[in-house]
N, C-alpha and C. Protein backbone atom coordinates (compact mmCIF):
# COMPACT_ATOMS: atom_id res chain seq x y z
N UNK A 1 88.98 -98.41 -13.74
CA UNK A 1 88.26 -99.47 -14.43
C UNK A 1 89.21 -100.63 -14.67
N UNK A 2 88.92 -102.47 -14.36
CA UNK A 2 89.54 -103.11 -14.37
C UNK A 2 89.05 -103.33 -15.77
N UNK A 3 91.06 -103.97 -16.53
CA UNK A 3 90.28 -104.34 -18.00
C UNK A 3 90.49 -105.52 -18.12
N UNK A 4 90.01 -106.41 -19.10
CA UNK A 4 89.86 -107.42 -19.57
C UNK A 4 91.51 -108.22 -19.93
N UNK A 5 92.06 -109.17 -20.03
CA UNK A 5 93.31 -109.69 -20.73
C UNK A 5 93.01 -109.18 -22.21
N UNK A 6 94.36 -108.30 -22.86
CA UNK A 6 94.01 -107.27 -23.81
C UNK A 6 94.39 -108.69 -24.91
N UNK A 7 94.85 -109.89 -24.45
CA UNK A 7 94.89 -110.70 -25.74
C UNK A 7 93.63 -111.30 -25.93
N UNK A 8 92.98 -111.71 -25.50
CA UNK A 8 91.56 -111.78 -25.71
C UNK A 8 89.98 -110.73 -25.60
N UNK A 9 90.62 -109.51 -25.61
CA UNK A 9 89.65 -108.85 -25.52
C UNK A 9 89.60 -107.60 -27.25
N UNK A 10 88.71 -107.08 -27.23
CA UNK A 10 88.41 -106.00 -28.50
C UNK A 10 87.55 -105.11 -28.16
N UNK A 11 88.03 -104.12 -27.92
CA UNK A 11 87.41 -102.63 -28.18
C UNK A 11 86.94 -102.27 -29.27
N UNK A 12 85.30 -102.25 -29.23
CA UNK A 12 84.59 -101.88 -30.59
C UNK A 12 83.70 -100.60 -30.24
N UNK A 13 83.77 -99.61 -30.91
CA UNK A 13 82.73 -98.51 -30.56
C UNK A 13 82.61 -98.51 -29.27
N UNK A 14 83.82 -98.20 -28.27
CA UNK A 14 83.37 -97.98 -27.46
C UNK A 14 83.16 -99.32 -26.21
N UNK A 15 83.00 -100.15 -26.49
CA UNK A 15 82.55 -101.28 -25.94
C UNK A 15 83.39 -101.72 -25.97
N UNK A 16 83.21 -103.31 -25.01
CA UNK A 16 84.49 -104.33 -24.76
C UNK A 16 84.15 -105.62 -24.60
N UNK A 17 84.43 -106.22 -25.75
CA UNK A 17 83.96 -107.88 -26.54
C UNK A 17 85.05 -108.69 -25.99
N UNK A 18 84.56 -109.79 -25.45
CA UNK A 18 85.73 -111.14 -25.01
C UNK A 18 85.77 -112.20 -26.19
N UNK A 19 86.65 -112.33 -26.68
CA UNK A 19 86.63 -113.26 -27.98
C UNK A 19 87.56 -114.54 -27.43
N UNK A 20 86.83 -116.06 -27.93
CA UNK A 20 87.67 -117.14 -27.76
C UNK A 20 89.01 -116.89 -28.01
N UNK A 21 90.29 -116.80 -27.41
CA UNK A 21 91.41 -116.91 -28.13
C UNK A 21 92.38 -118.33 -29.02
N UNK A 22 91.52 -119.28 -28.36
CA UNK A 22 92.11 -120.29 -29.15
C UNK A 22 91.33 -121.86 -28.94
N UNK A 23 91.65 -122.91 -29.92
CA UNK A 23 90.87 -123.57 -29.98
C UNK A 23 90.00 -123.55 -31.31
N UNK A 24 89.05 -124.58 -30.78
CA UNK A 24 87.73 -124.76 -31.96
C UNK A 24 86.83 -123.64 -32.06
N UNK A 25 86.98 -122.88 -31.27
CA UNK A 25 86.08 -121.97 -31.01
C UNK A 25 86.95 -120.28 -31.08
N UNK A 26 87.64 -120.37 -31.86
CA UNK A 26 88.90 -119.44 -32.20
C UNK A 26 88.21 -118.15 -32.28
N UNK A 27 88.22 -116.70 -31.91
CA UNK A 27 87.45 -115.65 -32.06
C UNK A 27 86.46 -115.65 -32.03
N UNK A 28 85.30 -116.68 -31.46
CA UNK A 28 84.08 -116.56 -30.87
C UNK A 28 83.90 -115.79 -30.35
N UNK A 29 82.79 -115.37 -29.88
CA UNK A 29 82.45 -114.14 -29.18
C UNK A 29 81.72 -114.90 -27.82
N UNK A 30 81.88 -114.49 -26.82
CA UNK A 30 80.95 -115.18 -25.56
C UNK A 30 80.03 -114.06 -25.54
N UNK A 31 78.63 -114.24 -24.99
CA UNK A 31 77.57 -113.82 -25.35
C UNK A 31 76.78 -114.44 -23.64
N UNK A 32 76.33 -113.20 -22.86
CA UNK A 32 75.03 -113.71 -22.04
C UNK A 32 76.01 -114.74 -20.81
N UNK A 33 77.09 -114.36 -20.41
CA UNK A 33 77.52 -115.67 -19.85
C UNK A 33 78.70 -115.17 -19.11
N UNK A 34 79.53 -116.02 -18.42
CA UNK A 34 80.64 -115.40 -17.91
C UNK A 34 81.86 -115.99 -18.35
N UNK A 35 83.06 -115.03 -18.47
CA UNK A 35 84.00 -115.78 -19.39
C UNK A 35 85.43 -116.25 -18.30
N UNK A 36 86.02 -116.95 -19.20
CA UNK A 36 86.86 -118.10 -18.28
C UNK A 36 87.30 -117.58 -17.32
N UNK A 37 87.58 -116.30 -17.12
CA UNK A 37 88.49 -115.44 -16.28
C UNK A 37 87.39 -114.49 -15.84
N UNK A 38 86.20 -115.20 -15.80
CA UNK A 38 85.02 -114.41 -14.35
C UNK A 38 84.81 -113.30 -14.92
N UNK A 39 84.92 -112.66 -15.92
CA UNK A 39 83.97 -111.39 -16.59
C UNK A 39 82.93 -111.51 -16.82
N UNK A 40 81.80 -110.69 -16.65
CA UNK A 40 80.30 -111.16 -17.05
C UNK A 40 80.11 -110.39 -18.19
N UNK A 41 79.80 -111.01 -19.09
CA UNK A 41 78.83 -110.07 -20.70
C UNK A 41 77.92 -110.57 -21.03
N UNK A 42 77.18 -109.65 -21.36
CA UNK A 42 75.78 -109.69 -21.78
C UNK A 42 75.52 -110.05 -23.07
N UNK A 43 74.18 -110.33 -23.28
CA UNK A 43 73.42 -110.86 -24.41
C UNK A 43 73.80 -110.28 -25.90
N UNK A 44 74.46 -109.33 -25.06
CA UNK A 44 75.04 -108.74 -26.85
C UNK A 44 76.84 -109.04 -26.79
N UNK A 45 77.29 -109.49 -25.97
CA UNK A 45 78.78 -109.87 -25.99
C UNK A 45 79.68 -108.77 -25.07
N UNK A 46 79.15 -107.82 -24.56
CA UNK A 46 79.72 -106.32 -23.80
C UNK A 46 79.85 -106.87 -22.53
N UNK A 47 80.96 -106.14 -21.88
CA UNK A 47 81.55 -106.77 -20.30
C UNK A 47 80.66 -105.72 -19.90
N UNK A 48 79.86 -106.60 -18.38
CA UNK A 48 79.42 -105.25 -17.81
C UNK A 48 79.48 -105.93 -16.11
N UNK A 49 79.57 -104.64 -15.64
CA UNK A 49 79.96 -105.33 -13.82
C UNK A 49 78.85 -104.60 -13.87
N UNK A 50 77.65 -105.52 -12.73
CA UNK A 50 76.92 -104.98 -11.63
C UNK A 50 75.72 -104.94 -13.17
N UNK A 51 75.32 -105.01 -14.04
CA UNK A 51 74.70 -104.95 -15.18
C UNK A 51 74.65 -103.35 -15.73
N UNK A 52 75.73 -103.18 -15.46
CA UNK A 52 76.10 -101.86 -16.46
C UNK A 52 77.61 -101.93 -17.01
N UNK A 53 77.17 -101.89 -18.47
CA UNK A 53 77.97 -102.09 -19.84
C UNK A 53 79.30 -101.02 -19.24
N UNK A 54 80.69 -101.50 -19.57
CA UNK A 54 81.75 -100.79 -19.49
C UNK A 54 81.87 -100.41 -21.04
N UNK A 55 82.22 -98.58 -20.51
CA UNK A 55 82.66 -98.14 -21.82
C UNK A 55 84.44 -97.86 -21.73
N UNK A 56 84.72 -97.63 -22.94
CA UNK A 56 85.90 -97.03 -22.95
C UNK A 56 86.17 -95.66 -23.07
């Protein structure tokens, strides 16, 4: 399993949240979209390739 840059990423229950690391938008959460570095997460903020959620 490829992971995320561990400075912007958070392991919650299991799951794996991309948070803004810096800026105006400091620990945002990206949501539904793809993040700067081409990860896709879904509507709830979870990386998922191919539309299935990566667990840990």
């Amino acid at each position: 399993m490829e992971l995320f840059n561990c400075q912007t990423t958070e392991w919650i229950d299991g799951n794996c949240y991309y948070l803004d690391p810096q800026g105006q938008n400091e620990g945002a959460l990206y949501r539904n979209t793809t993040t700067p570095d081409g990860y896709a997460v879904d509507t709830e903020g979870r990386w998922v390739v191919n539309g299935a959620v990566q667990k840990q």
